[in-house]
Protein backbone atom coordinates (compact mmCIF):
# COMPACT_ATOMS: atom_id res chain seq x y z
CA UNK A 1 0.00 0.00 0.00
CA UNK A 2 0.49 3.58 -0.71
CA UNK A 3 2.44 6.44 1.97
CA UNK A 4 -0.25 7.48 4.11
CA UNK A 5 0.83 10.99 3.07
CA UNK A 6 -0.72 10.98 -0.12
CA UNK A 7 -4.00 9.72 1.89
CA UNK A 8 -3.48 13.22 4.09
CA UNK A 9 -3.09 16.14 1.43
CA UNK A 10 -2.89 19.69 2.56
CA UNK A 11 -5.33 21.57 0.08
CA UNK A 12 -8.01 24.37 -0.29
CA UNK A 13 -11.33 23.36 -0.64
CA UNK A 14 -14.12 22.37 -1.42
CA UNK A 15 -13.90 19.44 -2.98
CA UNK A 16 -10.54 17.31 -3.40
CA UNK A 17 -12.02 15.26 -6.26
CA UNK A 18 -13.20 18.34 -8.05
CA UNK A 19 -11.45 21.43 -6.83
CA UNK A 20 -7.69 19.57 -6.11
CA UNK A 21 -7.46 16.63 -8.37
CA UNK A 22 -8.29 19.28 -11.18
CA UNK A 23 -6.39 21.55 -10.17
CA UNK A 24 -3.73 19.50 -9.96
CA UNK A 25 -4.42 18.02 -13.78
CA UNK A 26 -4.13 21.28 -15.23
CA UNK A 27 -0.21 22.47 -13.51
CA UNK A 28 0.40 18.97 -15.23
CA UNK A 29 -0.96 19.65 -18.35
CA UNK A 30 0.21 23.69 -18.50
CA UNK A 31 3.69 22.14 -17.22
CA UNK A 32 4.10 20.85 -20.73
CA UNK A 33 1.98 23.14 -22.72
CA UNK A 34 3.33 26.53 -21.40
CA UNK A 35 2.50 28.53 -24.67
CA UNK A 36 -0.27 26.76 -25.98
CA UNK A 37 -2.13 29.64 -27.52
CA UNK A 38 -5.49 27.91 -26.14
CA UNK A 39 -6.79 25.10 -23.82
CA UNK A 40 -10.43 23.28 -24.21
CA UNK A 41 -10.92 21.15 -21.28
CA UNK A 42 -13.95 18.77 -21.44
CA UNK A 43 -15.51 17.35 -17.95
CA UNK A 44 -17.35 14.23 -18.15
CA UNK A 45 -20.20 12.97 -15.53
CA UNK A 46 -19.91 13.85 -12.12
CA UNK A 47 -17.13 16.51 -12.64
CA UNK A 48 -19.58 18.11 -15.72
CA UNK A 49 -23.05 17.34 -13.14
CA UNK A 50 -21.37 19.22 -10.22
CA UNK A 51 -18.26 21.11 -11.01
CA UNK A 52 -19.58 24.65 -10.82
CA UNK A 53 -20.55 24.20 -7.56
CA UNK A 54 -17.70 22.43 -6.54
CA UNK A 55 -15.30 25.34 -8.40
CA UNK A 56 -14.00 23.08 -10.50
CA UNK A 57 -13.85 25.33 -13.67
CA UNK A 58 -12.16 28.16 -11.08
CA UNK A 59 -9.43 25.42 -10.46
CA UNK A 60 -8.86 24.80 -13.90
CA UNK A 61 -8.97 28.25 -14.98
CA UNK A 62 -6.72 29.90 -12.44
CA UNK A 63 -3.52 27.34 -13.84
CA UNK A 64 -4.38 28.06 -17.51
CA UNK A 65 -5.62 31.40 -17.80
CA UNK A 66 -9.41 32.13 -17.94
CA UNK A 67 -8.87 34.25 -21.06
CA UNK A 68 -7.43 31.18 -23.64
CA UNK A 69 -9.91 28.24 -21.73
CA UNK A 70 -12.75 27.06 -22.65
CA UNK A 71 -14.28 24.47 -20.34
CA UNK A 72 -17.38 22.06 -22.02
CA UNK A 73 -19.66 20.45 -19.50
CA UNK A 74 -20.48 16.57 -20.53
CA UNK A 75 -22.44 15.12 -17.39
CA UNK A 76 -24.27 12.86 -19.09
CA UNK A 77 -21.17 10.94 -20.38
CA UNK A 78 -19.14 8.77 -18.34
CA UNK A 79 -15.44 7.55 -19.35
CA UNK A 80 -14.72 4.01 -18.70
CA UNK A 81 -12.65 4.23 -16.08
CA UNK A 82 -14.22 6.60 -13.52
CA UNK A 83 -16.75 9.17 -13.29
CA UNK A 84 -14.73 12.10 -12.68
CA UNK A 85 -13.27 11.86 -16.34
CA UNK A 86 -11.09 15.09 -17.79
CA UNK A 87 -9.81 15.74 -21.74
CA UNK A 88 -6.78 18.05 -21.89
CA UNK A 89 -6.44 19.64 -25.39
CA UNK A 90 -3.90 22.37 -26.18
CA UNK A 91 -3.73 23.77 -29.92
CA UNK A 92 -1.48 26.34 -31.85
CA UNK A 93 -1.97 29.85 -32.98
CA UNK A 94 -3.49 28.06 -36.63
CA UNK A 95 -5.99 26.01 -34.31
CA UNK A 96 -3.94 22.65 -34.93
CA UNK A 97 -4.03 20.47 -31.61
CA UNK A 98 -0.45 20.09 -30.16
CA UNK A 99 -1.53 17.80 -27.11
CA UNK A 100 -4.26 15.93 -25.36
CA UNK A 101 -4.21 14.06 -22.13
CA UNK A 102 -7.06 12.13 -20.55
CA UNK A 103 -7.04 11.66 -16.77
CA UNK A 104 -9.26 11.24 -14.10
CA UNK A 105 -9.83 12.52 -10.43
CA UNK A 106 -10.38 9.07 -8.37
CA UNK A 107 -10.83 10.83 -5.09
CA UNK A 108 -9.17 12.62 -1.98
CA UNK A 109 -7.01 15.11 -4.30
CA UNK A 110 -5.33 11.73 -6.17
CA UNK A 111 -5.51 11.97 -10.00
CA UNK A 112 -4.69 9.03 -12.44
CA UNK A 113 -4.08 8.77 -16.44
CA UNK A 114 -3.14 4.71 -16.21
CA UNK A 115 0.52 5.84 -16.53
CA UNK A 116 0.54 8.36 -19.29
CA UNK A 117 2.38 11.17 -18.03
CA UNK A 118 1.61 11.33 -13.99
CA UNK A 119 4.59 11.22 -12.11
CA UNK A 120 4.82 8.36 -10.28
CA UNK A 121 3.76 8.97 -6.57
CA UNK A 122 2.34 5.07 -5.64
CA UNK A 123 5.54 3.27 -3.35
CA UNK A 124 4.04 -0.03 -3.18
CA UNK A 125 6.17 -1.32 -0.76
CA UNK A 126 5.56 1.24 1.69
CA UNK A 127 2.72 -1.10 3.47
CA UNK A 128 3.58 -4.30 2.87
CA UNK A 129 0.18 -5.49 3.67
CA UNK A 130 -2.95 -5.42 1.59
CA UNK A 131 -5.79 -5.45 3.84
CA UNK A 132 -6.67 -5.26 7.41
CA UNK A 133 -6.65 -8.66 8.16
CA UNK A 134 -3.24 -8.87 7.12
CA UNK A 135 -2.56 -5.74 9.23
CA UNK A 136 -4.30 -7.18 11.88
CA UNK A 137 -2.23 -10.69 12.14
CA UNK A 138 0.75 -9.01 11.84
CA UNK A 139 0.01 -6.61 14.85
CA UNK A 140 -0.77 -9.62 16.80
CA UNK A 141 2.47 -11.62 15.96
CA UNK A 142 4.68 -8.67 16.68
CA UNK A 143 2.79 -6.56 19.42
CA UNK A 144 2.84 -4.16 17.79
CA UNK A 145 -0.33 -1.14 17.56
CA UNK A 146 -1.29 0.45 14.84
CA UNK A 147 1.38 3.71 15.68
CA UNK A 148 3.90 1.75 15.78
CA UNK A 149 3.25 -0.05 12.48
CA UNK A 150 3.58 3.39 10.25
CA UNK A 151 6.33 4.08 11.96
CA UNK A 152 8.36 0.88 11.15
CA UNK A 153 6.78 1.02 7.58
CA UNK A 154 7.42 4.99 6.72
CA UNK A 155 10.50 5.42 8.88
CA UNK A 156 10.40 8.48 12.13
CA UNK A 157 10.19 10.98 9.54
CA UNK A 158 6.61 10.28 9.52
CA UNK A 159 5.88 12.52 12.55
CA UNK A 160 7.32 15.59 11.10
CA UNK A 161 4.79 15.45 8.47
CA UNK A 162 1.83 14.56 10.55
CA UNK A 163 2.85 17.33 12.64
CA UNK A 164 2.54 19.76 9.51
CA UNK A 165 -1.29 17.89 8.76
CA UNK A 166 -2.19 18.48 12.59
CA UNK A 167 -1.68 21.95 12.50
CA UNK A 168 -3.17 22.80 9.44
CA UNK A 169 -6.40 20.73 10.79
CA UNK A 170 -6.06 22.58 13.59
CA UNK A 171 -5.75 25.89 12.65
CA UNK A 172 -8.97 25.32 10.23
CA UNK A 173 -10.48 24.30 13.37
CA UNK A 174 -9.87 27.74 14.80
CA UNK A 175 -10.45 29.75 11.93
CA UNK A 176 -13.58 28.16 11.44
CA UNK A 177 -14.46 28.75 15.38
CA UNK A 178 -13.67 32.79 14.81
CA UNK A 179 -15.19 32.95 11.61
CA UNK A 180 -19.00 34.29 10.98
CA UNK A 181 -21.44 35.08 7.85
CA UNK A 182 -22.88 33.46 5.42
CA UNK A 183 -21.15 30.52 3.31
CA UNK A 184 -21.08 32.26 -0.96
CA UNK A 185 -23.40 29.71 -3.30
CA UNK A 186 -26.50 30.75 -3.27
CA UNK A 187 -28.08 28.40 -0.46
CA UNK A 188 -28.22 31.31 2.34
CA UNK A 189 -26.10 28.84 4.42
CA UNK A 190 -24.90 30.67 7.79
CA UNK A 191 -22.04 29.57 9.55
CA UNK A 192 -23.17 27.92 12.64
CA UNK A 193 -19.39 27.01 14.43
CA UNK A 194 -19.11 30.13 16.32
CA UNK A 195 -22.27 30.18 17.72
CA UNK A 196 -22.39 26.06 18.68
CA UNK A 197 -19.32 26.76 20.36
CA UNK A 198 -20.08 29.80 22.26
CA UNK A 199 -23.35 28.23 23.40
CA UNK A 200 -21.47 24.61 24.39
CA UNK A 201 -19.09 26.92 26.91
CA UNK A 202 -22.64 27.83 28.90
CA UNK A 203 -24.35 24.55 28.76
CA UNK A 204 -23.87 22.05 32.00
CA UNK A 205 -21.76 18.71 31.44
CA UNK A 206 -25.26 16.93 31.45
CA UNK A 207 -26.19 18.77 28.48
CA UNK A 208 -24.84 17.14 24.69
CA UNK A 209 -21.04 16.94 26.32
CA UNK A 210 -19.83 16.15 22.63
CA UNK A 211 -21.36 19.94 21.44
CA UNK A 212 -17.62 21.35 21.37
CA UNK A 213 -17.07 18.72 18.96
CA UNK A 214 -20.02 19.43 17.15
CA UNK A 215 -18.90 23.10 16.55
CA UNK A 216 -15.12 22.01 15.48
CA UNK A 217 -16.39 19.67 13.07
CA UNK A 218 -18.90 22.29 11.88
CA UNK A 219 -15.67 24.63 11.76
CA UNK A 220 -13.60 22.66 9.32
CA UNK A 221 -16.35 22.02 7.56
CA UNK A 222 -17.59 25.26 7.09
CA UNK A 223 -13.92 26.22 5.89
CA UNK A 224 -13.81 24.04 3.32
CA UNK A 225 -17.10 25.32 1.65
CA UNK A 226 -15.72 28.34 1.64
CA UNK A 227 -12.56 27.41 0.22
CA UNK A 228 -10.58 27.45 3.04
CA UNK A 229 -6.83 25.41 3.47
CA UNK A 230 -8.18 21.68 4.76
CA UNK A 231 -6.79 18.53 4.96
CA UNK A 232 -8.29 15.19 3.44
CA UNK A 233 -9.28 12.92 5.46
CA UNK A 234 -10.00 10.95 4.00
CA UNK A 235 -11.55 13.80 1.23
CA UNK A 236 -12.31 17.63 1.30
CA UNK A 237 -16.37 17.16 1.41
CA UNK A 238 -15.55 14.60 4.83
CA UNK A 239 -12.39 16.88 5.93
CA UNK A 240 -14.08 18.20 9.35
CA UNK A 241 -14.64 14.59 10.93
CA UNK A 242 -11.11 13.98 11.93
CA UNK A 243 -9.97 16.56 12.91
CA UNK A 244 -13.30 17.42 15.33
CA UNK A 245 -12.53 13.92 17.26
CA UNK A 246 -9.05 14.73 17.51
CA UNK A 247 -9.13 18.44 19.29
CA UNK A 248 -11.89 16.75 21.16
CA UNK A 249 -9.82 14.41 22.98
CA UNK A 250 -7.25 17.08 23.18
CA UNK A 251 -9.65 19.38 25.32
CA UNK A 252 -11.33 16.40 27.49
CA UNK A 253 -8.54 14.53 28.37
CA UNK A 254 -5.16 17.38 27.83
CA UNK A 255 -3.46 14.90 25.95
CA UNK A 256 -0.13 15.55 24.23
CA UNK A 257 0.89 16.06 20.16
CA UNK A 258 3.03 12.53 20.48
CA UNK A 259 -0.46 11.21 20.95
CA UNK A 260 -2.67 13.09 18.71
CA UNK A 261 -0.01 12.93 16.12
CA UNK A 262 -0.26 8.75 17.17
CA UNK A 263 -4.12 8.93 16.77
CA UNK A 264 -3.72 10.93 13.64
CA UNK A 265 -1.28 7.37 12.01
CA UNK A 266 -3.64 5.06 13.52
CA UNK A 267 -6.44 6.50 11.67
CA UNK A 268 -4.64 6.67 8.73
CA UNK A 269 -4.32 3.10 8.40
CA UNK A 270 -7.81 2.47 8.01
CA UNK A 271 -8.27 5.33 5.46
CA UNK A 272 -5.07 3.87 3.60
CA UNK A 273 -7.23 0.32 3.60
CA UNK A 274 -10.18 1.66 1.86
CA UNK A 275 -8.21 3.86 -0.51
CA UNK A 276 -6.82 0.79 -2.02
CA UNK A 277 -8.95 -1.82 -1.33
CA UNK A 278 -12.13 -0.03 -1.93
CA UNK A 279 -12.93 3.52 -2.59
CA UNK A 280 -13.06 7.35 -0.96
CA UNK A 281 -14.92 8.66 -4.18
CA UNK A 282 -18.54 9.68 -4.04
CA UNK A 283 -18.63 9.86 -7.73
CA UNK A 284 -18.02 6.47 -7.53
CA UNK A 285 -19.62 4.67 -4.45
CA UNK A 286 -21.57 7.68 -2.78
CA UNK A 287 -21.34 9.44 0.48
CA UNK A 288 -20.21 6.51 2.42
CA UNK A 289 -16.82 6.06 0.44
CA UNK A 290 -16.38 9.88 1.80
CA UNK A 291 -18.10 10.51 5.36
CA UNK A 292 -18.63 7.21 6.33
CA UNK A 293 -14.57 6.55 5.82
CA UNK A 294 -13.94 9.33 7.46
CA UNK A 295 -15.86 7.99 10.44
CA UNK A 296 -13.92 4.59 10.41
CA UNK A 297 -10.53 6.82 10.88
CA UNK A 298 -12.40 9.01 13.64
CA UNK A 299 -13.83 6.20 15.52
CA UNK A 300 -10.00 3.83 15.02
CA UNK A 301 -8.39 7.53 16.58
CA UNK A 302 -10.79 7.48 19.31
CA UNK A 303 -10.17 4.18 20.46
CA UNK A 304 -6.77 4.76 20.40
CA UNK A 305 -7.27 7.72 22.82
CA UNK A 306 -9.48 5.24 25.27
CA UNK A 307 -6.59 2.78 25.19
CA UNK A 308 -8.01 0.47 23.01
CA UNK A 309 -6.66 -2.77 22.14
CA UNK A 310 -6.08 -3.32 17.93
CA UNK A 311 -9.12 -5.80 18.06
CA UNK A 312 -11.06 -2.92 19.55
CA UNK A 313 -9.28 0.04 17.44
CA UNK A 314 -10.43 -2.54 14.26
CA UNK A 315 -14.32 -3.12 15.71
CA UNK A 316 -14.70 0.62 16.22
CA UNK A 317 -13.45 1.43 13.04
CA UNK A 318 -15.48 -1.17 11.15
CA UNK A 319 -18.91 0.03 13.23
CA UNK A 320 -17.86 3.46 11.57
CA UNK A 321 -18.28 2.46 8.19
CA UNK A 322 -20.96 0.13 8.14
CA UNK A 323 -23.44 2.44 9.96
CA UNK A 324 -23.04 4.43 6.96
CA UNK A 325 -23.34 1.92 4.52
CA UNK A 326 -25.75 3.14 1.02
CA UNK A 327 -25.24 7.12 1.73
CA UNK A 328 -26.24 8.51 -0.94
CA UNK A 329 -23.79 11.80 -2.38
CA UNK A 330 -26.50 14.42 -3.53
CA UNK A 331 -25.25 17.91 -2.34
CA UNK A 332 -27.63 20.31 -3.27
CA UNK A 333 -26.99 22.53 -6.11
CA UNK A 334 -23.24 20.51 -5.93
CA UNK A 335 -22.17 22.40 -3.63
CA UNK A 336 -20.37 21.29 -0.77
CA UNK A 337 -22.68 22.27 2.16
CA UNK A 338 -25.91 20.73 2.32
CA UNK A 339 -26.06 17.87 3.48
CA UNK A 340 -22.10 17.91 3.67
CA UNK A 341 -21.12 20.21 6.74
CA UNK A 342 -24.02 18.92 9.12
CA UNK A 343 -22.85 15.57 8.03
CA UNK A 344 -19.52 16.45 9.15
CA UNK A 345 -20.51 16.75 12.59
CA UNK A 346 -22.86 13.99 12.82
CA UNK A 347 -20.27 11.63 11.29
CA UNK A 348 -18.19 12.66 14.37
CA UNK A 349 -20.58 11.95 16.84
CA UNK A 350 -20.67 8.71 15.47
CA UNK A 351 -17.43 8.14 16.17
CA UNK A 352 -17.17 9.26 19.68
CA UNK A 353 -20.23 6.33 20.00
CA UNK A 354 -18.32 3.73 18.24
CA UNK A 355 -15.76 4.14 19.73
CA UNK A 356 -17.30 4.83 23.50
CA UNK A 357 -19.54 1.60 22.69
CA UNK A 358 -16.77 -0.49 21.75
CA UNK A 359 -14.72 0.07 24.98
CA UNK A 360 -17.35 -1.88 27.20
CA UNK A 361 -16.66 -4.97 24.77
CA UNK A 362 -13.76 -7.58 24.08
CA UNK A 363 -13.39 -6.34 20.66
CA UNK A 364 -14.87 -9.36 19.37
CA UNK A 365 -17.21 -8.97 16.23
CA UNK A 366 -18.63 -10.60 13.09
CA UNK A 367 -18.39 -8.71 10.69
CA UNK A 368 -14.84 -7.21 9.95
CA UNK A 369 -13.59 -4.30 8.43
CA UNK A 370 -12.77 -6.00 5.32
CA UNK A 371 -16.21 -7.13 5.11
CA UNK A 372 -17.57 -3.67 5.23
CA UNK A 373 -15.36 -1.93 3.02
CA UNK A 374 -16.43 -5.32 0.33
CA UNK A 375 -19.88 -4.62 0.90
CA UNK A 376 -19.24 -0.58 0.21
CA UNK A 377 -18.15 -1.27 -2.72
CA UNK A 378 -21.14 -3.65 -3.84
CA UNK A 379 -23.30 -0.83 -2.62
CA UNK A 380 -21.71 1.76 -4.50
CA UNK A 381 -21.65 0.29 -7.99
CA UNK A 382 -25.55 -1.19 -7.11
CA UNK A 383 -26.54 2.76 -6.01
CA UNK A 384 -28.09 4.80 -8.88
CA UNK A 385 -26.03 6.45 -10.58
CA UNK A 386 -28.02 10.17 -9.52
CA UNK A 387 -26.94 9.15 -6.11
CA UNK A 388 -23.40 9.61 -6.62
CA UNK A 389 -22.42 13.02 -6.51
CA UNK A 390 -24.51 13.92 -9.17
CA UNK A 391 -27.01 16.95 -7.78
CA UNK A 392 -29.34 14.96 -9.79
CA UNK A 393 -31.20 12.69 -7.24
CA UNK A 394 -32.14 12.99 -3.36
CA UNK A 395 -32.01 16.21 -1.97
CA UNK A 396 -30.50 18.08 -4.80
CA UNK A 397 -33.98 17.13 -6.44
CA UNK A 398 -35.77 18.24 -3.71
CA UNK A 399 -34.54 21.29 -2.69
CA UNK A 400 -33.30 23.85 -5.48
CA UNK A 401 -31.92 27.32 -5.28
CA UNK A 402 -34.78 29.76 -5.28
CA UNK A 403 -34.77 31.84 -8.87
CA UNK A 404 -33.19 35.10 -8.12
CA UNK A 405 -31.38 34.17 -4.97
């Protein structure tokens, strides 16, 4: 398996699949295409159905010049490989095309051409494990937790770059605490953080103790709609679970970096498992590939915090994920904030359970977290395709921008 760096990417939001893997597409493409005198750049399905709301033509136009770009919008055409689909074309002052590049934007930021011209960024030796179960076995043969196993695999230099992720999470967190307004789009959506987390310092312990976490998760969220710097984790549009959980346990319990930095690995992991065994697209498999994967890392993290053992790190991660099995991706208007930044905050809430409810057990289960991230994948191929971040189906259907807002 892959670095769990490229499963962590510092970004701006709001969307890694459509803001950052485009982005990211286009300084390759420009890279080799400097003085093109033009660009068209197509978008196919879920890119085409909701990149405006998702800024993906601002992405694309900021690294090639708005004035010699033309975008066309194809969401009712899918490329084979994956939904998010992208044609590069560059042509010469006598309208002759000098390049073209196909790629695709699989999810959390990562883009992929099938080895045309990417440079490589895949170590596949890094993890030398291909599943959890593996994982798991080898933990138990060596004693080994799930820390100490991305340590041994990515070598101590590790922490210095988890260090650089936890800040940036956490300084989103406190931007997004400060910050008040409304969120741009259209929607009318006001930025709720502040006041969740003034209101959480006056209520009694009795009262919703989890609200802090509510309001950092809310924070994050709320950053990344409004472009904000983020990290994935796993993705932009699930980027405020994490992080929530994590300054959570660093207010409750005073805890030290060492161990949110070893919460932060031990999380990764699990995102790392689904990222190449399954998916963290919501073009491709929905909502759950993004939120509810986000939740398995929040819920492994937590468990780490409550001294958990790596059966019951595994059982809380796996009860993430499956109690978000078949969400549907249908952001309203494609935008990333309804139902994306309450999600956010429920999703860590869900963790703090799975996590809390797994503590009073042995860790022993039925179903594991191979299973689950299997039966993701089933779901997400069986799940219309409308479903899948699309703004064509659910609540995008239901609720539309009001003409003239």
């Amino acid at each position: 398996m892959d670095t769990i760096k490229h499963l962590f990417r510092i970004g701006y939001g709001p969307s890694s699949s459509h803001t950052m893997g485009p982005k990211r597409a286009a300084e390759i493409f420009y890279q080799k295409n400097p003085n093109a005198n033009r660009y068209l750049v197509t978008l196919y399905g879920s890119l085409a159905a909701t990149g405006k709301g998702h800024m993906t033509d601002k992405a694309i136009n900021d690294v090639l010049g708005i004035e010699r770009t033309t975008i066309i919008w194809q969401p009712d055409i899918n490329l084979p490989y994956h939904p998010n689909g992208m044609e590069f074309e560059s042509f010469d002052e006598a309208g002759n095309v000098t390049d073209d590049w196909t790629v695709y934007s699989v999810g959390g930021g990562r883009i992929d051409d099938k080895g045309d011209r990417i440079p490589p960024e895949t170590i596949s030796n890094v993890y030398p494990h291909h599943n959890m179960r593996e994982i798991q076995k080898y933990l138990n043969d060596t004693g080994m937790n799930f820390w100490e196993y991305v340590e041994e695999c990515e070598g101590s230099e590790i922490w210095d770059y988890l260090r650089d992720i936890w800040h940036v999470m956490s300084e989103a967190v406190d931007r997004g605490v400060r910050s008040e307004g409304v969120i741009p789009g259209g929607l009318g959506i006001t930025r709720k953080a502040n006041l969740y987390f003034r209101r959480s310092q006056l209520t009694r312990d009795g009262f919703i103790h989890s609200t802090p976490m509510t309001a950092f998760a809310l924070a994050v969220s709320e950053e990344n709609a409004t472009g904000g710097k983020i990290v994935t984790a796993p993705t932009c549009g699930s980027c405020g679970v994490v992080p929530a959980v994590l300054r959570y346990f660093q207010k409750k319990m005073d805890i030290t970096e060492t161990n949110i930095l070893r919460a932060l690995a031990t999380a990764g992991v699990f995102g790392n498992v689904v990222k190449h065994t399954g998916s963290i697209s919501g073009a491709e498999v929905g909502c759950q590939g993004e939120i509810g994967v986000a939740c398995a890392m929040a819920a492994a993290a937590a468990s780490y915090f409550y001294s958990g053992t790596s059966r019951q790190i595994e059982y809380a991660a796996e009860s993430g994920l499956e109690h978000h099995l078949g969400l549907t991706c249908d952001p309203v208007a494609g935008l990333v904030q309804v139902p994306c930044i309450e999600r956010n905050a429920a999703a860590a809430n869900a963790a703090l359970f799975a996590a809390q409810f797994v503590m009073f057990s042995d860790g022993m289960h039925r179903v594991s977290f191979d299973d689950v991230i299997e039966v993701m994948m089933h779901t997400g191929i069986d799940m219309p395709r409308l479903y899948r971040e699309t703004s064509e189906g659910g609540l995008a259907k239901v609720y539309r921008i009001p003409t003239g807002a």
